[in-house]
Protein backbone atom coordinates (compact mmCIF):
# COMPACT_ATOMS: atom_id res chain seq x y z
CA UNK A 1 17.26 -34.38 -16.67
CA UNK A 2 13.67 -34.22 -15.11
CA UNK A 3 12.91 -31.29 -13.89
CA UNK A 4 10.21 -31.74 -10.28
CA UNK A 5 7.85 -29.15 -9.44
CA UNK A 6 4.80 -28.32 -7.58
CA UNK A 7 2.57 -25.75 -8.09
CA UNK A 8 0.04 -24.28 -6.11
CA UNK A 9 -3.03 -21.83 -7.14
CA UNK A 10 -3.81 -19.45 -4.67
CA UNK A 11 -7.47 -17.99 -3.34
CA UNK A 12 -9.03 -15.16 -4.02
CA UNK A 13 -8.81 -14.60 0.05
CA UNK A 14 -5.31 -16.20 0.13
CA UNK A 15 -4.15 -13.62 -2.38
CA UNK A 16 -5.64 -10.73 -0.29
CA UNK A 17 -3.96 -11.36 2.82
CA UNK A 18 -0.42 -11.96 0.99
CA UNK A 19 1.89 -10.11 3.17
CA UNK A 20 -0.60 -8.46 5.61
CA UNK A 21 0.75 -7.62 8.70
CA UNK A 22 4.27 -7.05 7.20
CA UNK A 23 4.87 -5.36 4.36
CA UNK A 24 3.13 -2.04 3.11
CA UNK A 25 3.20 0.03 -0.08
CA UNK A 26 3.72 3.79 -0.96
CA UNK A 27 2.97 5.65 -3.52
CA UNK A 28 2.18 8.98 -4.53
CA UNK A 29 -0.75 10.10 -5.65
CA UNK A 30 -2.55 13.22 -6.13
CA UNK A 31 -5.31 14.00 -3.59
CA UNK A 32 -8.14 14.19 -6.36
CA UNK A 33 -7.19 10.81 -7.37
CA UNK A 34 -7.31 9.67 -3.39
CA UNK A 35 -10.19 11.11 -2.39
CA UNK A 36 -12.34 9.31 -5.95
CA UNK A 37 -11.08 5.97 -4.75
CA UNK A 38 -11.67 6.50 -0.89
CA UNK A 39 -14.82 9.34 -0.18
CA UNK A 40 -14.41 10.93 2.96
CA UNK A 41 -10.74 9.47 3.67
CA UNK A 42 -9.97 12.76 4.67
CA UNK A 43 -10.47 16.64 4.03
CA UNK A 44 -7.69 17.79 1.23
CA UNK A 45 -7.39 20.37 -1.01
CA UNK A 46 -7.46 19.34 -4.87
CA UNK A 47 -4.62 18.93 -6.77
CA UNK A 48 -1.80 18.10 -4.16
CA UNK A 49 1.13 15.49 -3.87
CA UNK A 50 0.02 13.13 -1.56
CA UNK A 51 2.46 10.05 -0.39
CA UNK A 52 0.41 7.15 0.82
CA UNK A 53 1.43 4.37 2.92
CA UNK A 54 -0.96 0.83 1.60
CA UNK A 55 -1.51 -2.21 3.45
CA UNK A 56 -0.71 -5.12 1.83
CA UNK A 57 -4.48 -5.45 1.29
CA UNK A 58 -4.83 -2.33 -0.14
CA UNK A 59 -6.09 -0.29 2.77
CA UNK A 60 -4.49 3.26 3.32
CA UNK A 61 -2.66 3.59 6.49
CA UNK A 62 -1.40 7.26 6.62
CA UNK A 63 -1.01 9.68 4.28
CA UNK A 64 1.80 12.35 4.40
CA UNK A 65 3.44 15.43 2.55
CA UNK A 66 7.20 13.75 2.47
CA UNK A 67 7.66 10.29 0.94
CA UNK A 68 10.49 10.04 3.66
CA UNK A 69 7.30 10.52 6.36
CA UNK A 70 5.76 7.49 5.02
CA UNK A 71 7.77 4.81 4.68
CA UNK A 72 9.14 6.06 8.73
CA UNK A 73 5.04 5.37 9.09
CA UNK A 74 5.60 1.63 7.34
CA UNK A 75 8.68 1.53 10.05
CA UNK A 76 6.59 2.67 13.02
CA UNK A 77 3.95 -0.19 12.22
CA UNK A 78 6.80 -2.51 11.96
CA UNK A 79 6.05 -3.32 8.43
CA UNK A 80 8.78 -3.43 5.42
CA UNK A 81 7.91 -0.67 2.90
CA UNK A 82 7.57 -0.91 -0.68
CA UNK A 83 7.26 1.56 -3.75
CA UNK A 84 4.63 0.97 -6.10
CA UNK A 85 5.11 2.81 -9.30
């Protein structure tokens, strides 16, 4: 038996817009660890629980208190929610 595949190597830029548009990540994080990766993303008080709803490209989209509130924010934006652990 011969097995027949194909394979095909993805771009850097191919890679990076891999589900954009419809699907979206959350995850929690705590708000010092948000606010070293993205300056200025918004004013929060160290040391909180922060659920954040990802792009598929990375890009925060909302951040809430509930992770219930963000993946009904993936929903809104009609985009299918993952967890990323």
């Amino acid at each position: 038996m011969t097995e027949d595949r194909t394979t095909s190597i993805l771009s850097n830029s191919e890679l990076a817009h891999l589900g954009e548009g419809q699907v979206a990540y959350v995850r929690k994080m705590k708000s010092d660890e948000l606010l070293a990766a993205y300056p200025g993303i918004a004013d929060i008080a160290p040391g909180l629980d922060i659920w954040t709803l990802f792009a598929a490209n990375g890009n925060p989209i909302l951040l809430a208190n509930a992770r219930d509130v963000a993946v009904a924010g993936a929903w809104e934006n009609d985009l299918q929610a993952v967890s990323l652990h």
